[in-house]
C-alpha atoms as a PDB file:
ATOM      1  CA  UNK A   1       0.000   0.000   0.000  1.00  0.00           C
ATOM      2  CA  UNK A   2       1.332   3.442  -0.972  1.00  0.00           C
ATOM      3  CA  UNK A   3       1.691   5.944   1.464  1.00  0.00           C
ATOM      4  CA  UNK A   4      -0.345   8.882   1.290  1.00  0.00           C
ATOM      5  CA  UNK A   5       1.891  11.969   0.726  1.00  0.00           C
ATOM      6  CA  UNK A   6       1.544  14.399   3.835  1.00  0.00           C
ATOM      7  CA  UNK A   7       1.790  18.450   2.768  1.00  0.00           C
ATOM      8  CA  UNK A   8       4.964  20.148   3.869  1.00  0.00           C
ATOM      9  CA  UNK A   9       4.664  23.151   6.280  1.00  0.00           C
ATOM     10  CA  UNK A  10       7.168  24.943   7.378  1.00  0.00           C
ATOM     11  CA  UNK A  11       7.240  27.266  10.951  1.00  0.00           C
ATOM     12  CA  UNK A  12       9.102  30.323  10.656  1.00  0.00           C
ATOM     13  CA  UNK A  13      10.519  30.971  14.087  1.00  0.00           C
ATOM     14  CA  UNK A  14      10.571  34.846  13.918  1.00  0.00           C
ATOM     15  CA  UNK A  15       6.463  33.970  13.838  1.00  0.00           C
ATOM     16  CA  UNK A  16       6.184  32.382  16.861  1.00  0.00           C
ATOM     17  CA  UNK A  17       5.573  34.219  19.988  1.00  0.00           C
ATOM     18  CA  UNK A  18       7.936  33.548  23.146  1.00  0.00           C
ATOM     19  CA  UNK A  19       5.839  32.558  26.394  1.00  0.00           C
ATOM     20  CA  UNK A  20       6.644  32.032  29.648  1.00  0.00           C
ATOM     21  CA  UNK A  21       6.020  28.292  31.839  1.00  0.00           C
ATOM     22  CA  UNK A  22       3.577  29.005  34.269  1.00  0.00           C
ATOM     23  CA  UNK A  23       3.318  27.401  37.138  1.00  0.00           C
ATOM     24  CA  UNK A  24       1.148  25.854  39.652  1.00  0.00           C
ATOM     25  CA  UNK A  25       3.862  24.774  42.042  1.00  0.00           C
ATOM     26  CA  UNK A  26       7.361  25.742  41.185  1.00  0.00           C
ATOM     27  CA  UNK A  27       9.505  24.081  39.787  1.00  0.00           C
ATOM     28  CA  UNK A  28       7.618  20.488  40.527  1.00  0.00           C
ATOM     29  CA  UNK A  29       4.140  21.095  38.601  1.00  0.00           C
ATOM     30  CA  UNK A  30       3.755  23.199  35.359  1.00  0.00           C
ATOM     31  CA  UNK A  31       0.842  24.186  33.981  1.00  0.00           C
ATOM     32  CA  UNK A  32       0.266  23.349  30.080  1.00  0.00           C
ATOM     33  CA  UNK A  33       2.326  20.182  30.446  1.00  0.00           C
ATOM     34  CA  UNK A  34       2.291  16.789  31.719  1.00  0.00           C
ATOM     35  CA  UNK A  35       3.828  15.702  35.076  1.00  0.00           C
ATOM     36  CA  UNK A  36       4.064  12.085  36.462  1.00  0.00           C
ATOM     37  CA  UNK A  37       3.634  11.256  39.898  1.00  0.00           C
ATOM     38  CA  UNK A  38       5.594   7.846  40.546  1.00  0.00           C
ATOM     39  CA  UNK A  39       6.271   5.489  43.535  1.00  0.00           C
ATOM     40  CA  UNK A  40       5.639   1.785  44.804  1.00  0.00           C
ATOM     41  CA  UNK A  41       1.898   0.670  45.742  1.00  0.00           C
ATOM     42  CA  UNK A  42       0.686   2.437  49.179  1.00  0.00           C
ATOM     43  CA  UNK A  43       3.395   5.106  49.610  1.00  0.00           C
ATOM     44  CA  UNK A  44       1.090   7.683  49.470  1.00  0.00           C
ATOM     45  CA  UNK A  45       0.953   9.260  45.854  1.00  0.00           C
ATOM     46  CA  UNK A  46      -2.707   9.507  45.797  1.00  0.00           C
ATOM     47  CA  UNK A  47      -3.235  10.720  49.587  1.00  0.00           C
ATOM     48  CA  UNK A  48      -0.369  13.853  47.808  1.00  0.00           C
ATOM     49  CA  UNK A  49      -2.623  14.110  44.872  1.00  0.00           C
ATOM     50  CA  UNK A  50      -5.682  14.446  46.665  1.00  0.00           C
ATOM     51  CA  UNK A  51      -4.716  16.934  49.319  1.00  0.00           C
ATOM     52  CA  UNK A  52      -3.202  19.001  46.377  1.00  0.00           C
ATOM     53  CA  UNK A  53      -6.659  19.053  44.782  1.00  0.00           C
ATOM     54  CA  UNK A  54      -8.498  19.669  48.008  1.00  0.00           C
ATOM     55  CA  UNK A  55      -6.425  22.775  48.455  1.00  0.00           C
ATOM     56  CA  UNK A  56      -7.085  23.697  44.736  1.00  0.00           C
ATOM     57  CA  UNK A  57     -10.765  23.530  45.625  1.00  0.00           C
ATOM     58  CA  UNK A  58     -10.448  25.866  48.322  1.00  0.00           C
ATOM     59  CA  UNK A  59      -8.164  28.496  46.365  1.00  0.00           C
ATOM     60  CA  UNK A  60      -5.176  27.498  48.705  1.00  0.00           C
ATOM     61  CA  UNK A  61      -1.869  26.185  49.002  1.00  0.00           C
ATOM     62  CA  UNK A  62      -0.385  23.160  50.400  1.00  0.00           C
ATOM     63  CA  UNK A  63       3.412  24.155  49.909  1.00  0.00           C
ATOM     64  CA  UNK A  64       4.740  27.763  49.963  1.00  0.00           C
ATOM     65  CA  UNK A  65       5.603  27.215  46.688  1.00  0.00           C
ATOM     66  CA  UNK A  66       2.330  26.739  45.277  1.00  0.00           C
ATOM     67  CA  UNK A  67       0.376  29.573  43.445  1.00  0.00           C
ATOM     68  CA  UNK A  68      -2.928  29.643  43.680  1.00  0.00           C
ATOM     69  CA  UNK A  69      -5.079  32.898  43.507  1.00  0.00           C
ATOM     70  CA  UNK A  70      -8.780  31.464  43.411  1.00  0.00           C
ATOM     71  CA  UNK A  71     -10.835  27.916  43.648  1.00  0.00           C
ATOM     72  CA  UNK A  72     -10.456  25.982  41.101  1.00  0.00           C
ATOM     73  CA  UNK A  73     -11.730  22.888  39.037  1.00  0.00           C
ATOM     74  CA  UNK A  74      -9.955  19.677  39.271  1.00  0.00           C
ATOM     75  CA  UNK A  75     -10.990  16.513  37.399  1.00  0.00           C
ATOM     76  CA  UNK A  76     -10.076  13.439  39.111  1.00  0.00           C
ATOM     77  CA  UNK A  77     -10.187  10.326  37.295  1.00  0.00           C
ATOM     78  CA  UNK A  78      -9.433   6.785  39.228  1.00  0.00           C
ATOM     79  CA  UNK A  79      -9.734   3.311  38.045  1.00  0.00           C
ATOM     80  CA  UNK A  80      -8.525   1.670  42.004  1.00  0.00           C
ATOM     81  CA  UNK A  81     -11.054   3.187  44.288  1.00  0.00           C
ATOM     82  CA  UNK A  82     -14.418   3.674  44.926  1.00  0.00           C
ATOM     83  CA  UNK A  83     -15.919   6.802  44.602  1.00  0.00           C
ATOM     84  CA  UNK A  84     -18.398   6.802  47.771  1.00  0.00           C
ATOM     85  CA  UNK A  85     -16.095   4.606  49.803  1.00  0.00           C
ATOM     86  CA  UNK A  86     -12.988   5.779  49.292  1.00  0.00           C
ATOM     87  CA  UNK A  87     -12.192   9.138  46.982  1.00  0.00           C
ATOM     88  CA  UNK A  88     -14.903  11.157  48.999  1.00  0.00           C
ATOM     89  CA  UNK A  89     -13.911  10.532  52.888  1.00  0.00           C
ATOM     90  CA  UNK A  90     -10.411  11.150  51.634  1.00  0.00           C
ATOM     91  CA  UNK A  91     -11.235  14.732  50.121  1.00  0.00           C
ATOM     92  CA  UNK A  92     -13.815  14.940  53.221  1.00  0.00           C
ATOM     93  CA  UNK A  93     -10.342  14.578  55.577  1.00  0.00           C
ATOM     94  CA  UNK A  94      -8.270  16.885  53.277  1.00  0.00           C
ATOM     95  CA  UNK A  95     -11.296  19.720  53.614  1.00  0.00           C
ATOM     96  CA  UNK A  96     -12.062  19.656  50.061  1.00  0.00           C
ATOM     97  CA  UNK A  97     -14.460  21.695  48.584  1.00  0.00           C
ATOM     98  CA  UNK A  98     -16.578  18.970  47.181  1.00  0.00           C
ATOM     99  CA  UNK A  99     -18.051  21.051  44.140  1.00  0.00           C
ATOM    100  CA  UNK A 100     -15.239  21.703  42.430  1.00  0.00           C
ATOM    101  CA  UNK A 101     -13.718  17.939  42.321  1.00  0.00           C
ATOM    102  CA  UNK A 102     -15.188  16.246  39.366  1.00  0.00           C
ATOM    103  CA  UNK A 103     -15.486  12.959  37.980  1.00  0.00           C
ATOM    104  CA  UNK A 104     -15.742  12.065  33.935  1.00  0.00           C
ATOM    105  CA  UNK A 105     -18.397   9.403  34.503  1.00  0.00           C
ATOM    106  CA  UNK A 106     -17.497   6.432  32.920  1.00  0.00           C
ATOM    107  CA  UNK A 107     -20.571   3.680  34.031  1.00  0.00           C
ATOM    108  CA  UNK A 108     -21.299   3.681  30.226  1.00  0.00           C
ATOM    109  CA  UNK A 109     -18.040   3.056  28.720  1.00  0.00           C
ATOM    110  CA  UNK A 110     -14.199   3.162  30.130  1.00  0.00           C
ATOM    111  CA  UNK A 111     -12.227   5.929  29.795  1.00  0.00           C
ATOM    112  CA  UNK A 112      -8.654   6.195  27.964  1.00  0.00           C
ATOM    113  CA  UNK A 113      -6.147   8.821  27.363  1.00  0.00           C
ATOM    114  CA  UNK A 114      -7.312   8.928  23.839  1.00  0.00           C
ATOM    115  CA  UNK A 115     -10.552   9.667  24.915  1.00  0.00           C
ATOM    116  CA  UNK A 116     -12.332  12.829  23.519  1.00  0.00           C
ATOM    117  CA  UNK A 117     -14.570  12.825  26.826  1.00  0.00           C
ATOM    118  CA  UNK A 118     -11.015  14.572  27.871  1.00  0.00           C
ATOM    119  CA  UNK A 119     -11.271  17.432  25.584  1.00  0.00           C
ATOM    120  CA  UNK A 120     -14.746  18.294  26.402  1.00  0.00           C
ATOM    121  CA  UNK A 121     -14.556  17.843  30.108  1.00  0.00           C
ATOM    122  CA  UNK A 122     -12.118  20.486  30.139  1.00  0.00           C
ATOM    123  CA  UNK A 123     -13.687  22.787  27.421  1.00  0.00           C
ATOM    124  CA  UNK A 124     -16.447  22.418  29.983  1.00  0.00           C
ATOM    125  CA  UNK A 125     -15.358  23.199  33.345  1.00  0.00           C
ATOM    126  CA  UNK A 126     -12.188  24.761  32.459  1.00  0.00           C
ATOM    127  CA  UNK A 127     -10.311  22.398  34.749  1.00  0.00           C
ATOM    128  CA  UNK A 128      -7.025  23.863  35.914  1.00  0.00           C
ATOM    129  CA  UNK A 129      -6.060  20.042  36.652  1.00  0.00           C
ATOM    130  CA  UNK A 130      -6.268  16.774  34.822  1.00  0.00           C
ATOM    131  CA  UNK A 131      -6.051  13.640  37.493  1.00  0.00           C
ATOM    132  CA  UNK A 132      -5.417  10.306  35.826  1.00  0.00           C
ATOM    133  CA  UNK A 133      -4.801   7.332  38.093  1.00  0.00           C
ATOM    134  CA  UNK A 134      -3.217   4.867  37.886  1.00  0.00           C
ATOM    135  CA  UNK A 135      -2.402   5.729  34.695  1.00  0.00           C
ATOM    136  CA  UNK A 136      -2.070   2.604  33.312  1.00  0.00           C
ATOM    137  CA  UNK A 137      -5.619   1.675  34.051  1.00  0.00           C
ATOM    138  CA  UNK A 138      -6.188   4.720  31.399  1.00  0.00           C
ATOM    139  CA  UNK A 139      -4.244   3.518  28.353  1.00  0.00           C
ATOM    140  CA  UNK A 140      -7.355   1.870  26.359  1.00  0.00           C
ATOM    141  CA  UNK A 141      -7.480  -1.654  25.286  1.00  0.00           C
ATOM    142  CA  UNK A 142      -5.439  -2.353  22.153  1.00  0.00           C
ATOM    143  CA  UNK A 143      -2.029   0.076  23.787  1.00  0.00           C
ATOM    144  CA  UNK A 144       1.014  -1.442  24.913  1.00  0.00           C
ATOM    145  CA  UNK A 145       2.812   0.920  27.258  1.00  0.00           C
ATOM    146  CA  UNK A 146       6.298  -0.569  26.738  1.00  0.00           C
ATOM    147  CA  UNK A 147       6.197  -0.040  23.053  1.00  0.00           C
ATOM    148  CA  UNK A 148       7.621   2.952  22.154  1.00  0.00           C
ATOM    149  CA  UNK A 149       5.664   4.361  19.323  1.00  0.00           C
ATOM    150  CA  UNK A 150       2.377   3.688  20.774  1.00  0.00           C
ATOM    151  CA  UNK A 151       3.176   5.571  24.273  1.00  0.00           C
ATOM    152  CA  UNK A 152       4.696   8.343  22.098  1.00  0.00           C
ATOM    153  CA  UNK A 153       1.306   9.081  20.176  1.00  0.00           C
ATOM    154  CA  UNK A 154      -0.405   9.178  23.734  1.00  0.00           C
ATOM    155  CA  UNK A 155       1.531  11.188  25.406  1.00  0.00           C
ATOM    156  CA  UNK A 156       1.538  13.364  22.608  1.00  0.00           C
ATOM    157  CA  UNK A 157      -1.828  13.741  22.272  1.00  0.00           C
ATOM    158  CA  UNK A 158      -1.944  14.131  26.419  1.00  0.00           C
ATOM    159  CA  UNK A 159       0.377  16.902  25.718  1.00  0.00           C
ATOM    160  CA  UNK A 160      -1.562  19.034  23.389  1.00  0.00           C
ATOM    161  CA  UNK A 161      -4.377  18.751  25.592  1.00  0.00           C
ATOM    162  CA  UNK A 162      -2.494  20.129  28.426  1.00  0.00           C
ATOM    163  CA  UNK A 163      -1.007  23.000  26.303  1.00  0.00           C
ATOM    164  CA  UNK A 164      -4.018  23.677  24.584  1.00  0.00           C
ATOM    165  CA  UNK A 165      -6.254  24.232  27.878  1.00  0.00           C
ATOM    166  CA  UNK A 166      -3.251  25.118  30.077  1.00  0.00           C
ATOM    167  CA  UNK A 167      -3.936  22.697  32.419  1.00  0.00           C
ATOM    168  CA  UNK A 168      -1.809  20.952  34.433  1.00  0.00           C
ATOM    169  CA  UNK A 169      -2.139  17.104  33.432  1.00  0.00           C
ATOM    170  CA  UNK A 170      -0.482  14.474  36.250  1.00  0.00           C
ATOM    171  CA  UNK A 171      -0.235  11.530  35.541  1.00  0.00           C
ATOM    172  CA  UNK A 172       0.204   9.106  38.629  1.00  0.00           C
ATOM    173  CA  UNK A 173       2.153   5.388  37.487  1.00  0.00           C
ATOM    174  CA  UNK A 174       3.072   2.457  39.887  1.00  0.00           C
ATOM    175  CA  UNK A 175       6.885   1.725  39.834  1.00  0.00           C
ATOM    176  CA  UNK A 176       7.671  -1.614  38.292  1.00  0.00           C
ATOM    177  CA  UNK A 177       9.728  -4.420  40.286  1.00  0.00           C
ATOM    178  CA  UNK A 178      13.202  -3.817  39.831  1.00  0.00           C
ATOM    179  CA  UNK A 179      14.961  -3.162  42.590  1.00  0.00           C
ATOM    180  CA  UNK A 180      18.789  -1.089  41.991  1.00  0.00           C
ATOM    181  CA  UNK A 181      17.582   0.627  38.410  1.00  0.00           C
ATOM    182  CA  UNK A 182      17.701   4.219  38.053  1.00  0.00           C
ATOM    183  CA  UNK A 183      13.880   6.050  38.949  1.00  0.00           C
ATOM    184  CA  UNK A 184      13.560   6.407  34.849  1.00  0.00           C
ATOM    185  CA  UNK A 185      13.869   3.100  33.803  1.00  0.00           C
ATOM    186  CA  UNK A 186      11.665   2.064  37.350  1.00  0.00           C
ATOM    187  CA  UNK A 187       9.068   4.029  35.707  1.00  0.00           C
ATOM    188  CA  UNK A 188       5.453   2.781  33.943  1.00  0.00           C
ATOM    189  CA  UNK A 189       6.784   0.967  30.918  1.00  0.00           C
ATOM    190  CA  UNK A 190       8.013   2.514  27.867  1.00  0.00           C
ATOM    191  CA  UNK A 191      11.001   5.408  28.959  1.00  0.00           C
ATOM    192  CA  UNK A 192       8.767   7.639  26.181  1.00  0.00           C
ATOM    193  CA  UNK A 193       6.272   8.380  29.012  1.00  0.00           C
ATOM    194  CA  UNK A 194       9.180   9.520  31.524  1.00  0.00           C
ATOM    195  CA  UNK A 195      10.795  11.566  28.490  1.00  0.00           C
ATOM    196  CA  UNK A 196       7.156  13.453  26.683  1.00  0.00           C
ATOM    197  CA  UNK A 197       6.419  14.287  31.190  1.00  0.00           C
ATOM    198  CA  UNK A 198       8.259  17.812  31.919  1.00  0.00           C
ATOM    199  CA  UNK A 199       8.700  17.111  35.777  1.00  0.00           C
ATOM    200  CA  UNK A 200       8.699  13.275  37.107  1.00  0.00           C
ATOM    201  CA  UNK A 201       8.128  13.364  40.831  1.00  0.00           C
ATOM    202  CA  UNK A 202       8.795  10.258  43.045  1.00  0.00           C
ATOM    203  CA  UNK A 203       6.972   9.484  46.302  1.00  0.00           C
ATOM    204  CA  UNK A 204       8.406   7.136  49.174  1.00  0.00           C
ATOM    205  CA  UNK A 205       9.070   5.817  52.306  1.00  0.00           C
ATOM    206  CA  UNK A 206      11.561   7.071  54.107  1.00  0.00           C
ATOM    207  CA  UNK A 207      13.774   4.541  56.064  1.00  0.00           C
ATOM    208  CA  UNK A 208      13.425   4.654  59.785  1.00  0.00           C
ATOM    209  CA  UNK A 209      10.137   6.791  59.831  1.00  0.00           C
ATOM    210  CA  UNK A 210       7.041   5.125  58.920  1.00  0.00           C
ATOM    211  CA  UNK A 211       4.576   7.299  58.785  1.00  0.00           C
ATOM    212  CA  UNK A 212       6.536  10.228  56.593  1.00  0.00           C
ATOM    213  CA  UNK A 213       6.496  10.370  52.956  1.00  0.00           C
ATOM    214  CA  UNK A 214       9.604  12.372  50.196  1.00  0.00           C
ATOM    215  CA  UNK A 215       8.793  13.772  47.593  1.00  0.00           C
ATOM    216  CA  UNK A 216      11.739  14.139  45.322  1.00  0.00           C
ATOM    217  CA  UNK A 217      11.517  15.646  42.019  1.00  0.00           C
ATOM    218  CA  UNK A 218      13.620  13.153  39.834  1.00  0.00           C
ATOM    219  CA  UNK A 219      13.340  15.352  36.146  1.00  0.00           C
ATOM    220  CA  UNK A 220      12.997  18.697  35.023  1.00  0.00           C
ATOM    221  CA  UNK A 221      13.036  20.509  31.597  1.00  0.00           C
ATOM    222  CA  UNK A 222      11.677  23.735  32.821  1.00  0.00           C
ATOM    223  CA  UNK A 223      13.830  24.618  35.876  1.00  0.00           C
ATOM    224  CA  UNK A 224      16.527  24.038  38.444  1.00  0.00           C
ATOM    225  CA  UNK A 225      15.432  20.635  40.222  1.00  0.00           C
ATOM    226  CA  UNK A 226      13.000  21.397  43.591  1.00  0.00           C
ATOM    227  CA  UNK A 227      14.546  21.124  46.647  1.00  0.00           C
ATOM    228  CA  UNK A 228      13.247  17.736  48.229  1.00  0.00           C
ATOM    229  CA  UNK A 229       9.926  17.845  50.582  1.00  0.00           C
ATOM    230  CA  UNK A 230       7.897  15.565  53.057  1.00  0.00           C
ATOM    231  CA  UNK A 231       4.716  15.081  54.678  1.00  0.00           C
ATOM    232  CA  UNK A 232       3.268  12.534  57.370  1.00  0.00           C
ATOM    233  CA  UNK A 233       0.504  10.669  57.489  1.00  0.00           C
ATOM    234  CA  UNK A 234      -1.665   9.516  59.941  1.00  0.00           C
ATOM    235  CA  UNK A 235      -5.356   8.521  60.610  1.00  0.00           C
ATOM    236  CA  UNK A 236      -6.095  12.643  60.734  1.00  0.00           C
ATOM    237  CA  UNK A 237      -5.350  13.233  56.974  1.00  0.00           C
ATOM    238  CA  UNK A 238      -1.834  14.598  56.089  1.00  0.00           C
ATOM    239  CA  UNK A 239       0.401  16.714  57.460  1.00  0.00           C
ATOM    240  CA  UNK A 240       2.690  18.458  55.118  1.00  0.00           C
ATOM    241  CA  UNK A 241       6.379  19.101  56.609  1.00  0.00           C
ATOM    242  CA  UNK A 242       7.668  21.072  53.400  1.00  0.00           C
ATOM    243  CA  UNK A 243      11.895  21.190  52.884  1.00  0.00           C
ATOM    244  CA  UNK A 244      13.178  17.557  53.887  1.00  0.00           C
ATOM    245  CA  UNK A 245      16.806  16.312  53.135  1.00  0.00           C
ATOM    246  CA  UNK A 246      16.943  13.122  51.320  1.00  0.00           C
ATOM    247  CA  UNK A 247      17.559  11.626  47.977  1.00  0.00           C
ATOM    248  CA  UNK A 248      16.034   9.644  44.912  1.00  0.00           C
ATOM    249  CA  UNK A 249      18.554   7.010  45.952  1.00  0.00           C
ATOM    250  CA  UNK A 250      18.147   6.624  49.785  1.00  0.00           C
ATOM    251  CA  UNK A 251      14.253   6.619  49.032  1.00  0.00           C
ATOM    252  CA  UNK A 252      14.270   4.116  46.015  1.00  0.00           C
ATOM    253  CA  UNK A 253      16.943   2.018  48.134  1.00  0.00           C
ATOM    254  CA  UNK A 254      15.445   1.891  51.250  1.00  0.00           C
ATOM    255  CA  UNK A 255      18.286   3.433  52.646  1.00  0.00           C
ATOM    256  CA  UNK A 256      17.924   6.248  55.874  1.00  0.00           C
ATOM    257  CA  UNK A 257      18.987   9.574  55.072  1.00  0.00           C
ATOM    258  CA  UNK A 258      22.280   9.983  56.453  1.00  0.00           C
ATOM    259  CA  UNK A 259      21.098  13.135  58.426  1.00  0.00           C
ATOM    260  CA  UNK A 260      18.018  15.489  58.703  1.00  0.00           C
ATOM    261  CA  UNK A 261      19.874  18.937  57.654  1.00  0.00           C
ATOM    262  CA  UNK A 262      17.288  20.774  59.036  1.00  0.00           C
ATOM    263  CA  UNK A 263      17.247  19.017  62.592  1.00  0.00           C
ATOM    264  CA  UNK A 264      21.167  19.566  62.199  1.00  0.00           C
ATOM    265  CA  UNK A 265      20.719  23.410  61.360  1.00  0.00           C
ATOM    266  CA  UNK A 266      18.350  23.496  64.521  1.00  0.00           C
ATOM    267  CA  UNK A 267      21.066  21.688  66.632  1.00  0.00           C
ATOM    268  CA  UNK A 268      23.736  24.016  65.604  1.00  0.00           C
ATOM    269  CA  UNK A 269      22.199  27.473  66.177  1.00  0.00           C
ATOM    270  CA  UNK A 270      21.314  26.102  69.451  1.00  0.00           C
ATOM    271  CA  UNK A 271      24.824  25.321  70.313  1.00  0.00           C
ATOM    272  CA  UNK A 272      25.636  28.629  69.147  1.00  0.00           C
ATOM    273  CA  UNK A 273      23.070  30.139  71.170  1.00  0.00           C
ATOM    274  CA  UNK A 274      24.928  28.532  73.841  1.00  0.00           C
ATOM    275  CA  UNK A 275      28.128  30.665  74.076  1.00  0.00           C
ATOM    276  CA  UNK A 276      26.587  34.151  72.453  1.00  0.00           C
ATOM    277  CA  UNK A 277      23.467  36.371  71.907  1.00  0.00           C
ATOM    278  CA  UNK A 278      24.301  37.196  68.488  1.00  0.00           C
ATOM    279  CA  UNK A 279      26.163  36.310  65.328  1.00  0.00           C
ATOM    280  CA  UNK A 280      26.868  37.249  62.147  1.00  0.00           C
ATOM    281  CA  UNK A 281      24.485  35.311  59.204  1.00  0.00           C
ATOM    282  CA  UNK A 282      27.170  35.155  57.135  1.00  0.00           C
ATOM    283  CA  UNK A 283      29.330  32.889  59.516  1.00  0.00           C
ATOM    284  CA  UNK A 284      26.187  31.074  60.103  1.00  0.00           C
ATOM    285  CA  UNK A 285      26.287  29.862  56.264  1.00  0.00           C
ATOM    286  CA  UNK A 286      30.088  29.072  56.165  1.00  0.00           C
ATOM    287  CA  UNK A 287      29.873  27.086  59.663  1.00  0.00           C
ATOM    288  CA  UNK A 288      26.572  25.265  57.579  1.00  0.00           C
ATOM    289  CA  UNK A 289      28.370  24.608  54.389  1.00  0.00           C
ATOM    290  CA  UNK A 290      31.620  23.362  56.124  1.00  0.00           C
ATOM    291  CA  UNK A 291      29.337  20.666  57.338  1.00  0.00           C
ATOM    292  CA  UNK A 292      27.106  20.088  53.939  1.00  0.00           C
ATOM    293  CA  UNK A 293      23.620  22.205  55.085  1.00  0.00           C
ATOM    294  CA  UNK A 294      22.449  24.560  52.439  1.00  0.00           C
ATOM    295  CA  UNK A 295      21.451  27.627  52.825  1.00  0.00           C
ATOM    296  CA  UNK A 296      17.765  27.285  52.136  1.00  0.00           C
ATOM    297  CA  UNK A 297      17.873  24.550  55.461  1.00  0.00           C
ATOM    298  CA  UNK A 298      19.743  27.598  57.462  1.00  0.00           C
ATOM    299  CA  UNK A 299      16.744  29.498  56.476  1.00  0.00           C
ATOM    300  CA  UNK A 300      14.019  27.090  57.236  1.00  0.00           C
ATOM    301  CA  UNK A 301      15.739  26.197  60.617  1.00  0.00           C
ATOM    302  CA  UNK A 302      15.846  30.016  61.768  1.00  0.00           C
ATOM    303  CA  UNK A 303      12.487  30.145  61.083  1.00  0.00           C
ATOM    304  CA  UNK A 304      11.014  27.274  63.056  1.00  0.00           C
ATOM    305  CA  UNK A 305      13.391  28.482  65.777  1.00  0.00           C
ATOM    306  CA  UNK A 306      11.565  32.217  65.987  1.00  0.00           C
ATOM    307  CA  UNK A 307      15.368  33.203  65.221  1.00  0.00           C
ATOM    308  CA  UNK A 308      15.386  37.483  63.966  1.00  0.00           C
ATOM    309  CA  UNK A 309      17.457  38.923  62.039  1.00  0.00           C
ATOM    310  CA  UNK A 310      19.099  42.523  63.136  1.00  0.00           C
ATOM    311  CA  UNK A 311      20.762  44.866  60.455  1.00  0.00           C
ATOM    312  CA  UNK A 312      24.115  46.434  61.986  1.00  0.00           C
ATOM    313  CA  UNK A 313      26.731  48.683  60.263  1.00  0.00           C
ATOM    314  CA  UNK A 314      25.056  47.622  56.910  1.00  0.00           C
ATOM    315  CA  UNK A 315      25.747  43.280  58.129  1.00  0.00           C
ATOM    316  CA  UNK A 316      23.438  41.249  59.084  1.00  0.00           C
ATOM    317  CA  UNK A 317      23.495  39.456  62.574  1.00  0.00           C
ATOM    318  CA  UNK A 318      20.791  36.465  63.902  1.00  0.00           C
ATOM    319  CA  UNK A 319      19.489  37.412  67.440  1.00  0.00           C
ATOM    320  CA  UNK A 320      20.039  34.005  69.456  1.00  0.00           C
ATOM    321  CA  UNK A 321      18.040  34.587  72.646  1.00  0.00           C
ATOM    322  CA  UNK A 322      14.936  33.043  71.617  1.00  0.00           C
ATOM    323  CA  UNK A 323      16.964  29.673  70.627  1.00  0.00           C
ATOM    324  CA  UNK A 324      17.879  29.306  74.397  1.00  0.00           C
ATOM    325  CA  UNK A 325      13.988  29.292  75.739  1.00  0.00           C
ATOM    326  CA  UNK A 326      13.406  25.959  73.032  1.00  0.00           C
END
């Protein structure tokens, strides 16, 4: 069979019109693109997912990071768990505002990514965020995810979706089996999905503490790589702790982080606080790089610790007093 010719176009570049990435958390969720939400069975990615979408509801934030000016619409589409049963106590604990989380109803016939229910939900509500997951259970019956080809052509379409609408599109995938592969090739089948996603975020257990959860952002074509975060969870919903130290490797290896920078910055500036009222901020951060904190930790850690900072002779000095009363 002859292939049928396909017209030549050509873009002139001087034509197109530079735009900015906007975001709705920065640098870990864009808007107009897809993201993928990864991690083993039961480590929490949907109990993230869903407190990110009941905060959407609400016009609110659940990192500091986030930007979010007004309620918005999220669409929320899960093949593992039961609406009434499941999905709605869960957005009931995270304070959702119910209205504004929709479902694409699918009792007449299963949904895919190559669905054009898709296109016309969001036409419709002007969703600011597309929810598919597991997002295998949403790849329609004739698609192999580990062939190449075919999870290009999805993704791509995915894609345009997302840019057309500028919504933010995650897509949330179980890691497969192998144990000591990098996060990429750990990912939902074909390494196309990992490379179409802008940002791949991985969620885990960390070693030691059962009940907390990383988040570590794992790829980025848009930005600098987000500084690691964490959250808890318990039988009271989550509780987000923001900043945490730990890598993709101690996470997908099981292995403890080898310190909690922030707990460290808290420990020094109280052993500062110790033998003076008052020192400089810029000794602070060569005392915290010497022994690997970043700055950012030195930050958060002055913070939590009511620390304030006093401007003399045009330096800056961190009042210790209020370290010695916690």
């Amino acid at each position: 069979m002859e292939e049928q010719k396909t017209e030549l176009k050509m873009i002139r570049m001087s034509e197109v019109e530079s735009q900015e990435v906007k975001w709705l958390w920065y640098p870990f969720i864009p808007y107009g693109k897809l993201t993928i939400i990864q991690g083993d069975p039961g480590d929490g990615k949907t109990t993230l997912v869903l407190n990110i979408a009941a905060k959407l509801s609400k016009g609110e934030c659940l990192d500091s990071d986030m930007d979010v000016q007004e309620p918005v619409n999220v669409i929320y589409q899960t093949a593992e768990d039961g609406l009434a049963d499941t999905v709605k106590p869960r957005l009931e604990i995270a304070g959702a505002d119910c209205e504004k989380i929709l479902v694409i109803d699918e009792s007449d016939k299963s949904l895919s990514m190559a669905d054009e229910r898709l296109e016309e939900a969001l036409a419709k509500t002007e969703a600011k965020v597309l929810i598919l997951d597991p997002i295998q259970a949403y790849l329609g019956g004739g698609m192999d995810m580990n062939r190449a080809n075919e999870a290009r052509d999805m993704t791509k379409k995915l894609g345009a979706l997302a840019e057309k609408y500028q919504c933010a599109i995650l897509l949330i995938g179980h890691m497969n089996k192998a144990s000591g592969n990098k996060a990429a090739y750990r990912g939902m089948g074909s390494i196309d999905f990992f490379a179409v996603a802008r940002s791949v975020l991985l969620v885990g257990r960390i070693e030691g503490e059962p009940n907390t959860r990383a988040v570590v952002q794992i790829k980025n074509n848009l930005a600098a790589f987000g500084h690691p975060k964490a959250f808890m969870l318990s039988e009271m919903g989550l509780h987000w702790l923001g900043d945490y130290e730990i890598t993709a490797d101690e996470v997908l290896g099981g292995i403890a982080p080898k310190a909690n920078k922030l707990e460290q910055a808290k420990q020094m500036l109280r052993e500062l606080a110790e033998t003076t009222n008052m020192v400089q901020s810029n000794e602070v951060f060569e005392m915290a790089d010497e022994q690997g904190i970043s700055k950012r930790t030195m930050e958060n850690a002055k913070k939590e610790l009511g620390i304030r900072a006093k401007k003399i002779n045009n330096l800056w000095y961190w009042e210790l007093d209020t370290v010695k009363q916690r």
